[in-house]
Structures are given as C-alpha cells and as structure tokens.
C-alpha atoms as a PDB file:
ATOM      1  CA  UNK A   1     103.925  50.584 137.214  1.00  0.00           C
ATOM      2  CA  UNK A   2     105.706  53.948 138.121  1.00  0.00           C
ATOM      3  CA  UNK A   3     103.808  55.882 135.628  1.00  0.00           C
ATOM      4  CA  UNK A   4     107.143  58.867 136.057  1.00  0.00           C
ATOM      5  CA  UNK A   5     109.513  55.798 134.910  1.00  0.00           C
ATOM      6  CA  UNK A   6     107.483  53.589 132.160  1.00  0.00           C
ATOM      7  CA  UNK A   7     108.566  50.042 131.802  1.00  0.00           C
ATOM      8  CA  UNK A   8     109.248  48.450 128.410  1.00  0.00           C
ATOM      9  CA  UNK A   9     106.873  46.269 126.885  1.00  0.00           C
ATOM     10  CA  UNK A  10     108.053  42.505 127.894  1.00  0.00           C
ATOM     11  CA  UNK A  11     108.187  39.447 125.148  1.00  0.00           C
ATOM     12  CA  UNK A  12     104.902  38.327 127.301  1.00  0.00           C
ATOM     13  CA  UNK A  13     103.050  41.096 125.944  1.00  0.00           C
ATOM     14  CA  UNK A  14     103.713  40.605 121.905  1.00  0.00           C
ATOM     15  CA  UNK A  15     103.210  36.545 122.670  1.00  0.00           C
ATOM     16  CA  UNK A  16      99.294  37.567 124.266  1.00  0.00           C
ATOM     17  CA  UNK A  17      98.282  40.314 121.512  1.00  0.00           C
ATOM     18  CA  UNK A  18      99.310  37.163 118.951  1.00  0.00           C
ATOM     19  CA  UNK A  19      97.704  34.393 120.412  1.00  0.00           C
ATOM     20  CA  UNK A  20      94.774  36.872 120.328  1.00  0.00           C
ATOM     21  CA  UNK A  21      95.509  37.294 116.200  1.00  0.00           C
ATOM     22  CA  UNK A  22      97.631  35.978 113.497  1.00  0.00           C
ATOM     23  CA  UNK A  23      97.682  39.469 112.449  1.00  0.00           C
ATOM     24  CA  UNK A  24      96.731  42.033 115.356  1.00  0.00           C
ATOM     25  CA  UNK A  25      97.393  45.147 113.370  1.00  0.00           C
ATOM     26  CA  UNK A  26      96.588  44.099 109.887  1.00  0.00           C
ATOM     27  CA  UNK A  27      99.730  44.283 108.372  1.00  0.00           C
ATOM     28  CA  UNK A  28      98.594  42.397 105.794  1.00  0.00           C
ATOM     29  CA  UNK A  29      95.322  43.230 105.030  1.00  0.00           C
ATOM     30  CA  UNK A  30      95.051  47.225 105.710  1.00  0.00           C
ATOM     31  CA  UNK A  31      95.781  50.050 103.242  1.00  0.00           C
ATOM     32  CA  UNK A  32      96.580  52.279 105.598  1.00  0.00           C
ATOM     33  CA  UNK A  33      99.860  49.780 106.179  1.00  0.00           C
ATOM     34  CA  UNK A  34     100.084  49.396 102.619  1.00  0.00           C
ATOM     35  CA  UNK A  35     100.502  52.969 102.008  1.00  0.00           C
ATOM     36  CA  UNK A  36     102.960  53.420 104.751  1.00  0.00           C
ATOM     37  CA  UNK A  37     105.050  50.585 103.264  1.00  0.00           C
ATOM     38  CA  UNK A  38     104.895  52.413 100.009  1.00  0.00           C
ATOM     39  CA  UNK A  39     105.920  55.720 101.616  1.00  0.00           C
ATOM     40  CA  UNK A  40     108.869  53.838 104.264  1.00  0.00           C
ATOM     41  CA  UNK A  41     110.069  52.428 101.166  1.00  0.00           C
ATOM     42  CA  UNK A  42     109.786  55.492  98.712  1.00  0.00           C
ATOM     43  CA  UNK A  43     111.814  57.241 101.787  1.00  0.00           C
ATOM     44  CA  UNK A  44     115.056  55.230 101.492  1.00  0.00           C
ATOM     45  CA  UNK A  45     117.621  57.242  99.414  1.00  0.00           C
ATOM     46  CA  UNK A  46     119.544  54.095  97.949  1.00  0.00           C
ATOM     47  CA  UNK A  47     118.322  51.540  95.137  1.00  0.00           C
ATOM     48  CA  UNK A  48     120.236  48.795  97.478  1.00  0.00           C
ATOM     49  CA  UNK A  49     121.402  48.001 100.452  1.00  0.00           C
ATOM     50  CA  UNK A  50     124.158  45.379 101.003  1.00  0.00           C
ATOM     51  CA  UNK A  51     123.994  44.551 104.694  1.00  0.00           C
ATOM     52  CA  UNK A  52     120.540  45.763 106.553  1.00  0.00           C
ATOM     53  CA  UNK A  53     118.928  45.267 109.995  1.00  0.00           C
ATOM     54  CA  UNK A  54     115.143  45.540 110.646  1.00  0.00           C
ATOM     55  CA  UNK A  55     114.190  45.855 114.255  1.00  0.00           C
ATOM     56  CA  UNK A  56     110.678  44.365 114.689  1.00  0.00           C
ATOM     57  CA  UNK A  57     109.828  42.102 111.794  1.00  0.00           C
ATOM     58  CA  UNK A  58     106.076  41.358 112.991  1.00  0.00           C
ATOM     59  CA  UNK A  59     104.852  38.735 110.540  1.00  0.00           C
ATOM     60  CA  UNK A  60     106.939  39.740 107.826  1.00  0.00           C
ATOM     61  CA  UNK A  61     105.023  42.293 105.779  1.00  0.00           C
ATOM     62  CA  UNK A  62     107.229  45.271 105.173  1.00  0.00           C
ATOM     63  CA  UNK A  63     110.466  42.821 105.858  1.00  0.00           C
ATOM     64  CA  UNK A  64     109.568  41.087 102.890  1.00  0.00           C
ATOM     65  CA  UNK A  65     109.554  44.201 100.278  1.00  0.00           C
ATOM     66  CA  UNK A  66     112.404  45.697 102.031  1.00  0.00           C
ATOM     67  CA  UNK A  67     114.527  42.593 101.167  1.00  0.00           C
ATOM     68  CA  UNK A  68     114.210  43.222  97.778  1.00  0.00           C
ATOM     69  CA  UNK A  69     116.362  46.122  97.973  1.00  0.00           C
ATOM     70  CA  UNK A  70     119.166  44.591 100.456  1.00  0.00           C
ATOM     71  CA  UNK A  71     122.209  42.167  99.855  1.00  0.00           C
ATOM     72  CA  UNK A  72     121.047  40.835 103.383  1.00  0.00           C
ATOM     73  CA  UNK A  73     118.733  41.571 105.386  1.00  0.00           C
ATOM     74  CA  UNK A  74     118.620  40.334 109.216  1.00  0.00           C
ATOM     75  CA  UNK A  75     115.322  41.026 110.747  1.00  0.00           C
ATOM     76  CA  UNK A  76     114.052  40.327 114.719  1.00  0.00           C
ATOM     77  CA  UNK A  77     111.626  40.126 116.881  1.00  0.00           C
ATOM     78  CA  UNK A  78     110.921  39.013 120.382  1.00  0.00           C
ATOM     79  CA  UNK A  79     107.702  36.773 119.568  1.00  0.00           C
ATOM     80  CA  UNK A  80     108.251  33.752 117.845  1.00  0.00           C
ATOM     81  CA  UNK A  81     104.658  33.281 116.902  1.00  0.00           C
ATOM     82  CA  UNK A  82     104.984  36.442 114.800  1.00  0.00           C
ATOM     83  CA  UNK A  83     108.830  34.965 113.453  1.00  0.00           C
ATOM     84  CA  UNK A  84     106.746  31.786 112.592  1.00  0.00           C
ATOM     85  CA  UNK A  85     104.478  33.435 109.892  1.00  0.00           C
ATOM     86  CA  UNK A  86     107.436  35.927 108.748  1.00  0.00           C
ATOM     87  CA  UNK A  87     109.608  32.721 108.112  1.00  0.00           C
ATOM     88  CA  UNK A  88     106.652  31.757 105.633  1.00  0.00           C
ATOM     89  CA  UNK A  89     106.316  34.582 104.066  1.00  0.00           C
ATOM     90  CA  UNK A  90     110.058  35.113 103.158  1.00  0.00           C
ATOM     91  CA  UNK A  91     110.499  31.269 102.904  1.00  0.00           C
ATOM     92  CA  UNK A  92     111.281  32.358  99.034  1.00  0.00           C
ATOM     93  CA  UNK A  93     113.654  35.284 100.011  1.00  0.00           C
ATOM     94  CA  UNK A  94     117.314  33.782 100.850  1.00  0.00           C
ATOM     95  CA  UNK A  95     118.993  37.181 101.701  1.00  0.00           C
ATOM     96  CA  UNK A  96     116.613  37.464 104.842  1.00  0.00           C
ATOM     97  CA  UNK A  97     117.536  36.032 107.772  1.00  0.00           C
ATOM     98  CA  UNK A  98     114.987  35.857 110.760  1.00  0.00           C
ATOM     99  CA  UNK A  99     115.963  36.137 114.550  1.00  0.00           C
ATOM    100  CA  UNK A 100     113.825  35.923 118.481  1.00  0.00           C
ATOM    101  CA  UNK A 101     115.805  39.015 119.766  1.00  0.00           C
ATOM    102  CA  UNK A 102     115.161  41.215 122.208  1.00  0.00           C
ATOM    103  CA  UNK A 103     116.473  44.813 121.847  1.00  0.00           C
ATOM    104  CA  UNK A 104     118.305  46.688 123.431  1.00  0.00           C
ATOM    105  CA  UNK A 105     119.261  43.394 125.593  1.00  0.00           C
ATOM    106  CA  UNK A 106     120.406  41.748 122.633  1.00  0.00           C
ATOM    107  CA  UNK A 107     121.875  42.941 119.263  1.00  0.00           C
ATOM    108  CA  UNK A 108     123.647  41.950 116.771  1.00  0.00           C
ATOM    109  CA  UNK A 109     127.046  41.990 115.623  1.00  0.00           C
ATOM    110  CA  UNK A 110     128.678  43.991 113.040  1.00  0.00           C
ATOM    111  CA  UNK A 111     128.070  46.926 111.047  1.00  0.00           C
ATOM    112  CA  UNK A 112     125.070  47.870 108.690  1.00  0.00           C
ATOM    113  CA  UNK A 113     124.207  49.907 105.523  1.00  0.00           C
ATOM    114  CA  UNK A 114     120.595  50.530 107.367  1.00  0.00           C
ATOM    115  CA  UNK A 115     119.116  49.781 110.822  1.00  0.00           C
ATOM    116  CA  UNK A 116     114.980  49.979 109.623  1.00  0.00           C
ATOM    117  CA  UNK A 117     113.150  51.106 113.455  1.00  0.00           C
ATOM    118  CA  UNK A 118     109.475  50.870 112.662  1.00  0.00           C
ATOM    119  CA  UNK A 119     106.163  50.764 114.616  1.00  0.00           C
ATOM    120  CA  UNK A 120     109.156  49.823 117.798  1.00  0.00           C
ATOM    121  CA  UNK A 121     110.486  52.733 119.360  1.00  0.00           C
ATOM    122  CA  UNK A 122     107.517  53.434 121.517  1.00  0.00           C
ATOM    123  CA  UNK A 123     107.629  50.197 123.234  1.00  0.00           C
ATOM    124  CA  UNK A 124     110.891  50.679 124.713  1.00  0.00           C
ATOM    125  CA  UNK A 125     111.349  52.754 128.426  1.00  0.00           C
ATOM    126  CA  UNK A 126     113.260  55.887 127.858  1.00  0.00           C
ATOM    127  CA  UNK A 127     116.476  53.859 128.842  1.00  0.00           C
ATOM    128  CA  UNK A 128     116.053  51.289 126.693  1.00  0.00           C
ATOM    129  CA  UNK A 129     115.934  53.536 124.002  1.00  0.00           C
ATOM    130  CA  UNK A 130     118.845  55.446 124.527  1.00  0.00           C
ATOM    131  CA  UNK A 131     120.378  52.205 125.062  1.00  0.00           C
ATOM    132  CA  UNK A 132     119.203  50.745 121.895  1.00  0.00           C
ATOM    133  CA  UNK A 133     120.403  54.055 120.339  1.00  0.00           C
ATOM    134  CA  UNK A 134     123.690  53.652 121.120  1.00  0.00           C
ATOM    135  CA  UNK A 135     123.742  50.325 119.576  1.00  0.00           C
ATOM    136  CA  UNK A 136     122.925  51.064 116.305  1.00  0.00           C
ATOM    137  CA  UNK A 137     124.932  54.322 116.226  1.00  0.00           C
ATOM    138  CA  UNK A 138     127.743  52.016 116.870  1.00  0.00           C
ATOM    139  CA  UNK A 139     126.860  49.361 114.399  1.00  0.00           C
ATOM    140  CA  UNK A 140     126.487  52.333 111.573  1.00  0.00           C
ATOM    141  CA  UNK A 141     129.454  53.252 109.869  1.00  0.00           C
ATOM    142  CA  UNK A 142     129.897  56.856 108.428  1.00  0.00           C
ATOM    143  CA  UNK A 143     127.329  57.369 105.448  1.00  0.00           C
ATOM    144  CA  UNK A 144     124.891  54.896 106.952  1.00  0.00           C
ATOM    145  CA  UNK A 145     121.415  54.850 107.104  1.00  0.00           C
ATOM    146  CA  UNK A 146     119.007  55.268 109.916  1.00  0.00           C
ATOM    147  CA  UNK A 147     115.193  55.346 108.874  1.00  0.00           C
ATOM    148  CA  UNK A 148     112.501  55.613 112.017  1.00  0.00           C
ATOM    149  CA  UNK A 149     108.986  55.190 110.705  1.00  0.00           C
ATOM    150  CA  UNK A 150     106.334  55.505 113.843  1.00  0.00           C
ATOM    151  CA  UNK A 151     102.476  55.749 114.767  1.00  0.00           C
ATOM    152  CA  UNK A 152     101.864  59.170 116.703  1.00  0.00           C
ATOM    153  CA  UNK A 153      98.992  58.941 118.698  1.00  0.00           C
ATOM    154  CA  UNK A 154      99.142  57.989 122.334  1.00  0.00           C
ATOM    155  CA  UNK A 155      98.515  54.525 123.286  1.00  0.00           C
ATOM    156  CA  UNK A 156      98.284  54.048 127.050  1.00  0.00           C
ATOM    157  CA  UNK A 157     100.180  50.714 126.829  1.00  0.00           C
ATOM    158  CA  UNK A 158     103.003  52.549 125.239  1.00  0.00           C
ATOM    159  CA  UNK A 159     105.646  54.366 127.553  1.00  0.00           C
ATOM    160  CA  UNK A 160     106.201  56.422 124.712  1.00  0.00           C
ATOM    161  CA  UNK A 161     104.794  57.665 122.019  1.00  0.00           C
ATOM    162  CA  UNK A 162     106.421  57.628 118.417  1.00  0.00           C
ATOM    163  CA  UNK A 163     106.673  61.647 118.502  1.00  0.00           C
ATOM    164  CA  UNK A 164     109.050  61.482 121.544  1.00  0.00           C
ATOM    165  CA  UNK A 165     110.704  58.571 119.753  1.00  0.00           C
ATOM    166  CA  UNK A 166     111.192  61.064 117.029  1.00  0.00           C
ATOM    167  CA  UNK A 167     112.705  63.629 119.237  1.00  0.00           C
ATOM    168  CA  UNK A 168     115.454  61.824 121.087  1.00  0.00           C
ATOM    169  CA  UNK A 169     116.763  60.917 117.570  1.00  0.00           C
ATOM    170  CA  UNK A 170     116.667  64.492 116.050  1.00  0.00           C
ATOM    171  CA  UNK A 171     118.349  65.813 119.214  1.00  0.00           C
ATOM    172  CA  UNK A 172     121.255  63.516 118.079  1.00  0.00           C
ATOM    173  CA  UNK A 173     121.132  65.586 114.653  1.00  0.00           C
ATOM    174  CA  UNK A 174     122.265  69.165 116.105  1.00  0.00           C
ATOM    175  CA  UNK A 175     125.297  70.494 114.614  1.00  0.00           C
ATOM    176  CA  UNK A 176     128.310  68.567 115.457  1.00  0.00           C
ATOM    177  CA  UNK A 177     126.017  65.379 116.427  1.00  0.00           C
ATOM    178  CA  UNK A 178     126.459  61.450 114.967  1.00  0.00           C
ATOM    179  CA  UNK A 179     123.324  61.696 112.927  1.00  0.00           C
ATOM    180  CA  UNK A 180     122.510  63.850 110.099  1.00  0.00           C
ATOM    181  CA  UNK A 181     118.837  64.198 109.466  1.00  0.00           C
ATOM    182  CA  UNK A 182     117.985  63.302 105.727  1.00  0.00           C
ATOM    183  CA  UNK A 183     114.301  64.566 105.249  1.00  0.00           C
ATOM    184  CA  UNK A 184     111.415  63.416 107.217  1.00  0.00           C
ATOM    185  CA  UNK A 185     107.785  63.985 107.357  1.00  0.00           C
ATOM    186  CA  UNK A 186     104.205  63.561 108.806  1.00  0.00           C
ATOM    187  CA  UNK A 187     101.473  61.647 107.313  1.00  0.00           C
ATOM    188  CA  UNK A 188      97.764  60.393 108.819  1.00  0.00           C
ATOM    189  CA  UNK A 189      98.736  58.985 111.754  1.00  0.00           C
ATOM    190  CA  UNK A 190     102.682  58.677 111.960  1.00  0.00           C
ATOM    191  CA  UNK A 191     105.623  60.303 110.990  1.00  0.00           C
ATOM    192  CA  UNK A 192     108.607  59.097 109.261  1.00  0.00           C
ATOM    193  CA  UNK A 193     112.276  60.466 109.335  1.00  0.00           C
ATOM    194  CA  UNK A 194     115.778  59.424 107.656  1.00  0.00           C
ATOM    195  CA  UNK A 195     119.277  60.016 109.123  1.00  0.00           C
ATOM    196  CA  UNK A 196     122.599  59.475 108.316  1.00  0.00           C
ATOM    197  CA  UNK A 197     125.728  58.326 110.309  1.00  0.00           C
ATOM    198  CA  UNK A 198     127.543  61.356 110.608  1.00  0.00           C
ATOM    199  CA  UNK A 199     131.764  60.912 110.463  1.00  0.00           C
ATOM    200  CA  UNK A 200     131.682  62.622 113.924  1.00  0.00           C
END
C-alpha cells in the first residue's frame, strides 16, 4: 500500500474481522457503546425522523434504537454476515429496511431527513470520502440532518482517523458552505458532531 495515498478498507476485510466474531467490537455487550448510543441519540435535535439513512449498520445495535425515532429507516453495510444478525435484531421493526451496499460506490436514491455516519468515515481513502460526501450533501435537502459520530484514536488499518473525518466535514461548514454545524463534542475516545443542510 502507498502509505501517501491510503486505500479504503475492501468488503473482504469486514467479511474476515466477522468470521473472526459475531460481534468484533461489542456492540452489544460494551458500555462504552452503550453510552455512545445514548449520547448519538441524545445528539439528534428532532423527536422524529420521516425518511433516514444509516451508513454502516454492523449487527444492528444502534440501527435498532435509532428506528424508533424514524418513519423509515434504510440502513447498509458491505458484510452480509453482519446484515444477517441486524436482520434479526430488527426482525420486529418494519420501518427498517436492511441493504449489502458499498459506499461511496453505491448509494441510494432519493432524499433524507438524516444520513447517520458512525464508526465509518475512517475506513474510507480520502477520495472516497469526499466522494461519499458529495452524495449525501446531494441526497439532503435544505434543513436536513447530518450527524458524524467517530472513534479518535489512530488505528493503523484505518487510512484515516475519525478526527480528520471530522475536519473535512467542518471545512464544509465555513461561512457561505452547504453544511451548518449544529453543536458537536468530544467524549472518551470519539467525538461526535451535527450539521445541517445549508439552503446554499
């Protein structure tokens, strides 16, 4: 790998680090997940959400308390083992709908109240994510949401790290820019931040 010019992380990857473990990063077990579920949550502005877009479902954790404040919620990921247990676990849910899809190479159509990018940013190459950024700018209409919730420290799989994640977004909410930033704010370990589809 150029180490100057990062690669994103390939569907490969996600499909090992599962057949490793149901649940590699114990979204369902830790309480250091729980609390940032709590505090992602607690972030969003709006009691509901009619139309809503989660990039990166994992197993369905967080999808599955986020869907209680959406209309509909369409959430994605690129490994179908972790689409398998999410299906489970929001078998009882019928405004989620679960998707294999690979960002930025795929997406969605139509517009969205909120695009949710959590614990996914850092996987993508720096052209993927301005790619994938100019997706969901597109797909939010004026008054939209935006909500980025991200680990910090460096990973050496990573070619990025959820601070520089941060930081491409916030550039994009300078005066006269499509996004509007909301509040944000650092906790143990990651850092959370809440924009708004500007009219611009």
């Amino acid at each position: 790998m150029n180490t100057n010019q990062p690669n994103t992380l390939n569907p490969g990857y996600f499909d090992d680090v599962y057949r490793a473990s149901h649940d590699p990063w114990a979204f369902a077990s830790s309480p250091y997940e729980r609390a940032k579920y709590q505090d992602t949550l607690a972030a969003l502005t709006l009691p509901r959400y009619e139309r809503a877009f989660e990039i990166g479902s994992s197993i369905g954790v967080l999808t599955a308390q986020l869907a209680l404040r959406c209309g509909h919620l369409l959430s994605v990921d690129v490994s179908e083992a972790a689409l398998a247990q999410a299906r489970q676990r929001c078998a009882g849910l019928p405004q989620v709908a679960l998707r294999k899809m690979q960002v930025p190479a795929e997406f969605p159509e139509g517009q969205f109240d909120l695009i949710l990018l959590s614990e996914v940013g850092y996987y993508w190459a720096p052209a993927d994510l301005a790619r994938a950024a100019d997706l969901m700018l597109a797909a939010l209409p004026a008054g939209a949401q935006l909500l980025l919730v991200h680990w910090t420290p460096v990973v050496p799989d990573y070619p990025q790290t959820g601070d520089e994640v941060h930081a491409f977004f916030l550039a994009k909410a300078a005066p006269g820019g499509p996004l509007a930033h909301l509040h944000g704010h650092r906790a143990d370990n990651y850092r959370l931040d809440l924009f708004e589809r500007t009219a611009g």
